[in-house]
Protein backbone atom coordinates (compact mmCIF):
# COMPACT_ATOMS: atom_id res chain seq x y z
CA UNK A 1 -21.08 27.68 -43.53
CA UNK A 2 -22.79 24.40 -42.97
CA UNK A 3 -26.48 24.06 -43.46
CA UNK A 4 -28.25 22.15 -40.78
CA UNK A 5 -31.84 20.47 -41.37
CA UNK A 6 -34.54 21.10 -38.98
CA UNK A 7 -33.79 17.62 -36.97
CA UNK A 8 -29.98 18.32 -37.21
CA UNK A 9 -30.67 22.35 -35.30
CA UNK A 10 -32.89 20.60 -32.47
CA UNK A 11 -30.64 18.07 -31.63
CA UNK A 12 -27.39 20.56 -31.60
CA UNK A 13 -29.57 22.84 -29.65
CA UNK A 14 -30.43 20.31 -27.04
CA UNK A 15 -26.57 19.49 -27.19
CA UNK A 16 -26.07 22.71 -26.24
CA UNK A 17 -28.96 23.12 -23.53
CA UNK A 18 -27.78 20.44 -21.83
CA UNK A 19 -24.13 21.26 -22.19
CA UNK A 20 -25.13 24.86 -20.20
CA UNK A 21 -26.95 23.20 -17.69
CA UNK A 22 -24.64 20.29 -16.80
CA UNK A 23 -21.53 21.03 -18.30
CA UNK A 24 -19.51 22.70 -15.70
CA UNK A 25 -20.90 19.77 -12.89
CA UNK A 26 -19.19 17.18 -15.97
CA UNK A 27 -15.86 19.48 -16.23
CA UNK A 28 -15.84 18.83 -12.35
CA UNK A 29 -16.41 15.31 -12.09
CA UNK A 30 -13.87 14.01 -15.09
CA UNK A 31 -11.27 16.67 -13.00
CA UNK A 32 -12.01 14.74 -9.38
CA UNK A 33 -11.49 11.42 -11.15
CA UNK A 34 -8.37 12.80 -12.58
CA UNK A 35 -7.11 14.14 -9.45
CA UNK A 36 -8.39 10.80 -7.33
CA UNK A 37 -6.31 8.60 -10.23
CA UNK A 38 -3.28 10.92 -10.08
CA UNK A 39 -3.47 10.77 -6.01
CA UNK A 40 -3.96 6.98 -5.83
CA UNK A 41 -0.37 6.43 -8.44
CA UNK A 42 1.64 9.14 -6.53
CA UNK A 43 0.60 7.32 -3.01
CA UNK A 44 1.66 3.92 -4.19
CA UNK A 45 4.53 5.37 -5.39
CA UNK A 46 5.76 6.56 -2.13
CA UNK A 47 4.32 3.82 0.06
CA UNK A 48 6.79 1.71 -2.31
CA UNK A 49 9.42 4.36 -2.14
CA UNK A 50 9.15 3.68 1.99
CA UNK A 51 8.94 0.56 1.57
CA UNK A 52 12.57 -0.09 -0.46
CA UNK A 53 14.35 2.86 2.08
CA UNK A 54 12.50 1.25 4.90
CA UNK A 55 13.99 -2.61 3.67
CA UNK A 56 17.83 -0.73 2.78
CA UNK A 57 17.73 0.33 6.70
CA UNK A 58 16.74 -2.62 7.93
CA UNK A 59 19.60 -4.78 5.79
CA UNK A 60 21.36 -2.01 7.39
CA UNK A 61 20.70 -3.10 11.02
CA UNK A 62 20.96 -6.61 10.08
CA UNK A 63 24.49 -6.23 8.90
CA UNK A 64 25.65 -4.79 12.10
CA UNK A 65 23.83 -7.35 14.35
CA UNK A 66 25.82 -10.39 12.17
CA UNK A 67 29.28 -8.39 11.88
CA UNK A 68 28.55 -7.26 15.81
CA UNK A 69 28.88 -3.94 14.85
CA UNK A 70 26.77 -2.40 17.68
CA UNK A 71 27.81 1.42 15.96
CA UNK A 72 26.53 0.34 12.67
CA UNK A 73 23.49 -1.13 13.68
CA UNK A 74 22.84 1.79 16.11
CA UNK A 75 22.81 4.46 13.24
CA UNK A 76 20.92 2.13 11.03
CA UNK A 77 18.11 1.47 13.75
CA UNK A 78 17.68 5.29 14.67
CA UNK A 79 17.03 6.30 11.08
CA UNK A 80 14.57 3.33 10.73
CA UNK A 81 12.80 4.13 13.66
CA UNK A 82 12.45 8.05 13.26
CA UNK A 83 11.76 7.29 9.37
CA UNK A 84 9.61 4.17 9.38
CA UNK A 85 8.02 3.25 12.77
CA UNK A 86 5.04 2.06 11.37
CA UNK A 87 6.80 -0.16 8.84
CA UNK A 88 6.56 -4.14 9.30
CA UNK A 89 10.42 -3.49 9.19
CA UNK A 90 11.26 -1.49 12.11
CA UNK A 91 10.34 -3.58 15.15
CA UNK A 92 12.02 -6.93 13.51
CA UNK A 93 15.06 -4.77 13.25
CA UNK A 94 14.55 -3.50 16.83
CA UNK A 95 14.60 -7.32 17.94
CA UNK A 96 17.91 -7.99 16.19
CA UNK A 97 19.43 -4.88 17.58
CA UNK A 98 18.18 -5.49 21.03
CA UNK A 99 19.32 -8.88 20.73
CA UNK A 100 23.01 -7.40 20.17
CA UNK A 101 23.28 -5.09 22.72
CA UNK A 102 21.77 -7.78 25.49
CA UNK A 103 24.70 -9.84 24.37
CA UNK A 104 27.27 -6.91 24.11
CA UNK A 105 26.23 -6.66 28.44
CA UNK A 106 23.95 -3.16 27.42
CA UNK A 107 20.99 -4.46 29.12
CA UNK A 108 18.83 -1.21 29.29
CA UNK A 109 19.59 -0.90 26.15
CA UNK A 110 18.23 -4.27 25.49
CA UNK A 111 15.28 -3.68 27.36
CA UNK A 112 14.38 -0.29 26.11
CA UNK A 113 13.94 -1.85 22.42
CA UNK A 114 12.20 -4.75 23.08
CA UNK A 115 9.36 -2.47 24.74
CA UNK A 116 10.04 -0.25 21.61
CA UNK A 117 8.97 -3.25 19.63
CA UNK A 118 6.07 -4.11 22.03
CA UNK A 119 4.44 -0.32 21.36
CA UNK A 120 5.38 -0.06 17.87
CA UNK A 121 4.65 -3.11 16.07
CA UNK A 122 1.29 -4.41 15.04
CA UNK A 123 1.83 -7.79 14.44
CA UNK A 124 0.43 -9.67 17.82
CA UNK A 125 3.22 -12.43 17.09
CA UNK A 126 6.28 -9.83 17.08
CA UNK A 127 4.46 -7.93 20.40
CA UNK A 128 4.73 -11.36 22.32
CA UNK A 129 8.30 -12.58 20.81
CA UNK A 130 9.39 -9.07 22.40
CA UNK A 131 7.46 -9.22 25.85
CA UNK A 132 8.72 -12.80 26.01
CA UNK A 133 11.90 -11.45 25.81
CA UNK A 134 11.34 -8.47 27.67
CA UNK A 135 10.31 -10.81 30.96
CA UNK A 136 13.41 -12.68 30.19
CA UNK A 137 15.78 -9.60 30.62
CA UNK A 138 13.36 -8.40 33.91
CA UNK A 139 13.81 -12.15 35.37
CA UNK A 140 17.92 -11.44 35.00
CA UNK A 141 17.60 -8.35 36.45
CA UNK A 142 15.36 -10.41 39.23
CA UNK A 143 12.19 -7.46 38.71
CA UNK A 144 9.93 -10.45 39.20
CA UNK A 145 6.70 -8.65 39.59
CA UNK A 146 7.10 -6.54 36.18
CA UNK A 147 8.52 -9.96 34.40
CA UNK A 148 5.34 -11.29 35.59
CA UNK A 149 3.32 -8.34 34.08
CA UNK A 150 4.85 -8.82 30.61
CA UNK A 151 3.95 -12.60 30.86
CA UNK A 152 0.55 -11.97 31.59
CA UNK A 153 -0.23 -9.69 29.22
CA UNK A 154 -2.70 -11.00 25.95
CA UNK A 155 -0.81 -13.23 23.64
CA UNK A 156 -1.48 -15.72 21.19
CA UNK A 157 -2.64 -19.15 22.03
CA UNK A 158 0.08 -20.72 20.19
CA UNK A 159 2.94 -18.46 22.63
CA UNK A 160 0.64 -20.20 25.76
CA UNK A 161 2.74 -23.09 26.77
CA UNK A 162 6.50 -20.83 26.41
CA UNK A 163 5.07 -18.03 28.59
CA UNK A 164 3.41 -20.49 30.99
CA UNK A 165 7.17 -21.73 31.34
CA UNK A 166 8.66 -18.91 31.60
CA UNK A 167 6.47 -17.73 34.32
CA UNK A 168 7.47 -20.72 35.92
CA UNK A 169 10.69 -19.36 36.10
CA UNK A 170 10.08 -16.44 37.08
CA UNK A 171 8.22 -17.49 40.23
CA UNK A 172 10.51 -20.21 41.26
CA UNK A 173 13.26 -17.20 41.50
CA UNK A 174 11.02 -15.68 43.47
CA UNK A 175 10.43 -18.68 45.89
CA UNK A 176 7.11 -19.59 44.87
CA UNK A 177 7.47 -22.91 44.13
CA UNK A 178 3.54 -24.10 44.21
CA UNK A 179 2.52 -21.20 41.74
CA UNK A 180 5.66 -22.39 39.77
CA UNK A 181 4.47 -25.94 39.46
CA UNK A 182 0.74 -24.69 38.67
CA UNK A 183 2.67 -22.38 36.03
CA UNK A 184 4.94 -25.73 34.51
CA UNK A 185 1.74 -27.67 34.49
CA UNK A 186 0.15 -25.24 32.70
CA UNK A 187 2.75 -25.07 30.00
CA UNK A 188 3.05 -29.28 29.75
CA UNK A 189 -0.64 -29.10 29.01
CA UNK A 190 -0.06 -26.11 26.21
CA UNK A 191 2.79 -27.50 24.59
CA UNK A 192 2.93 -30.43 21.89
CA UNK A 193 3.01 -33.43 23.22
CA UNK A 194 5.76 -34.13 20.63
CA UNK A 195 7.74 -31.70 21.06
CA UNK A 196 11.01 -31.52 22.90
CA UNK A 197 10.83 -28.85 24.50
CA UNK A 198 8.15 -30.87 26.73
CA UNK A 199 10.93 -32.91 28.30
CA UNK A 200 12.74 -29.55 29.32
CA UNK A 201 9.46 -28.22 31.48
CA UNK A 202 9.04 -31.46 32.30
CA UNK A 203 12.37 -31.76 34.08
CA UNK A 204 11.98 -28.72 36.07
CA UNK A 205 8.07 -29.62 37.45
CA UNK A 206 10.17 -33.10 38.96
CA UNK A 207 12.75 -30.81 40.08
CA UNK A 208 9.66 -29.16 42.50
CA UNK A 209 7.74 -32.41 42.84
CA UNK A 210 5.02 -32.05 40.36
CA UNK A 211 2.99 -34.47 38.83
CA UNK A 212 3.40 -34.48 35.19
CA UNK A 213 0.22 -33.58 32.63
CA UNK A 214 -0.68 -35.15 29.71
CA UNK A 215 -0.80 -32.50 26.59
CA UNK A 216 -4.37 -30.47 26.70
CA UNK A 217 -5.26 -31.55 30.00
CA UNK A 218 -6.17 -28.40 31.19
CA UNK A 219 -9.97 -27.35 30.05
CA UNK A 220 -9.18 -25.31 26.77
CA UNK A 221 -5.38 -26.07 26.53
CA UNK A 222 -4.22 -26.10 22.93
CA UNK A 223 -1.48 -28.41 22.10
CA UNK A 224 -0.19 -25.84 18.78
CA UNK A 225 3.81 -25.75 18.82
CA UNK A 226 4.64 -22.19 19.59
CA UNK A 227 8.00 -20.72 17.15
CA UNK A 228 11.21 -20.19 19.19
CA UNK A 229 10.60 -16.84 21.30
CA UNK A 230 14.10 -15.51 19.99
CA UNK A 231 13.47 -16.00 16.50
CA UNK A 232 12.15 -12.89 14.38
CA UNK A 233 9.75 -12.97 11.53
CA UNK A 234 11.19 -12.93 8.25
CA UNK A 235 11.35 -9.32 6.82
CA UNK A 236 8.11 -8.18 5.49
CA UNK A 237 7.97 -8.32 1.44
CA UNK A 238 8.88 -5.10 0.23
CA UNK A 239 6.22 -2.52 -0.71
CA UNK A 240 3.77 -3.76 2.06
């Protein structure tokens, strides 16, 4: 049996005192931080697992929309979007599919994912690429006063001069040509003043005898390029 000196006893003694007194609150906290680290590499492992099932289901979707397999992309988008609503993945692939079934003469259908993609996503650029789109399928169906809703609904500044246009639209169909040129004006002073697309609003404010604007003439006009409104943001890197 080992013999301890007098220092040697006091400080194992102490060891132990302290040990009694603070021991079991020690056990505790190295087990939380355990637990915590444990907890933190399980959740990234299935946030990454969602992520790659999430991404297979939207390839999924994608090859129906480019094959025009409106039964294959059908399965394919009701797995993603009972599965993985909340994923960056789901309302790009409700876009595409919404896209294909517009074009396949399913226009409810159409219309009932593009406002799927409007409550679901949370990117403010994929909410206005679908209400954009959503006002184009209510201005075929000639619902002007819900088209006009959508189109007035908050967007972002650089979607200002394509909504202003298409709200031009919208309100010529419905005979209301002053509010229309107002609306065209509106978009000529959003719009580049190099861009193309210019010339195209341009040609329908001489159509209703409007004088044309030069770009940001209106007080606060912004003269960003907005993206196509059918296009759809590229797929969201996997894991995020």
């Amino acid at each position: 049996m080992a013999v301890y000196d007098l220092e040697e006893q006091e400080k194992l003694d102490d060891l132990k005192a302290f040990w009694k007194r603070w021991g079991n609150a020690i056990s505790t906290a190295v087990i939380a931080v355990c637990i915590a680290y444990i907890a933190v590499q399980g959740w990234r492992w299935w946030t990454a697992r969602q992520a790659e099932e999430a991404s297979v289901l939207y390839g999924a979707v994608s090859a129906g929309v480019r094959d025009k397999d409106v039964a294959k992309a059908r399965d394919a988008m009701a797995q993603l979007s009972s599965k993985f609503a909340g994923s960056g993945y789901a309302p790009r692939a409700a876009l595409m599919y919404a896209k294909l079934l517009w074009d396949g003469g399913d226009k409810a259908g159409a219309k009932t994912q593009y406002q799927w993609a409007i409550d679901r996503a949370t990117e403010d650029e994929l909410k206005a690429v679908a209400r954009y789109r959503l006002a184009e399928a209510l201005l075929d169906e000639k619902a002007y006063d819900q088209a006009l809703a959508a189109l007035d609904a908050k967007h972002p500044d650089p979607f200002a001069g394509l909504y202003a246009d298409l709200r031009g639209d919208v309100l010529v169909a419905a005979g209301r040509a002053a509010d229309a040129r107002s609306a065209y004006q509106a978009a000529l002073a959003k719009l580049d003043a190099k861009s193309p697309y210019r010339n195209y609003v341009q040609v329908k404010l001489d159509a209703l005898g409007g004088a044309s604007v030069p770009a940001a003439a209106v007080p606060g006009g912004s003269t960003t390029a907005a993206p196509p409104p059918a296009a759809v943001a590229p797929a969201p890197a996997k894991g995020k």
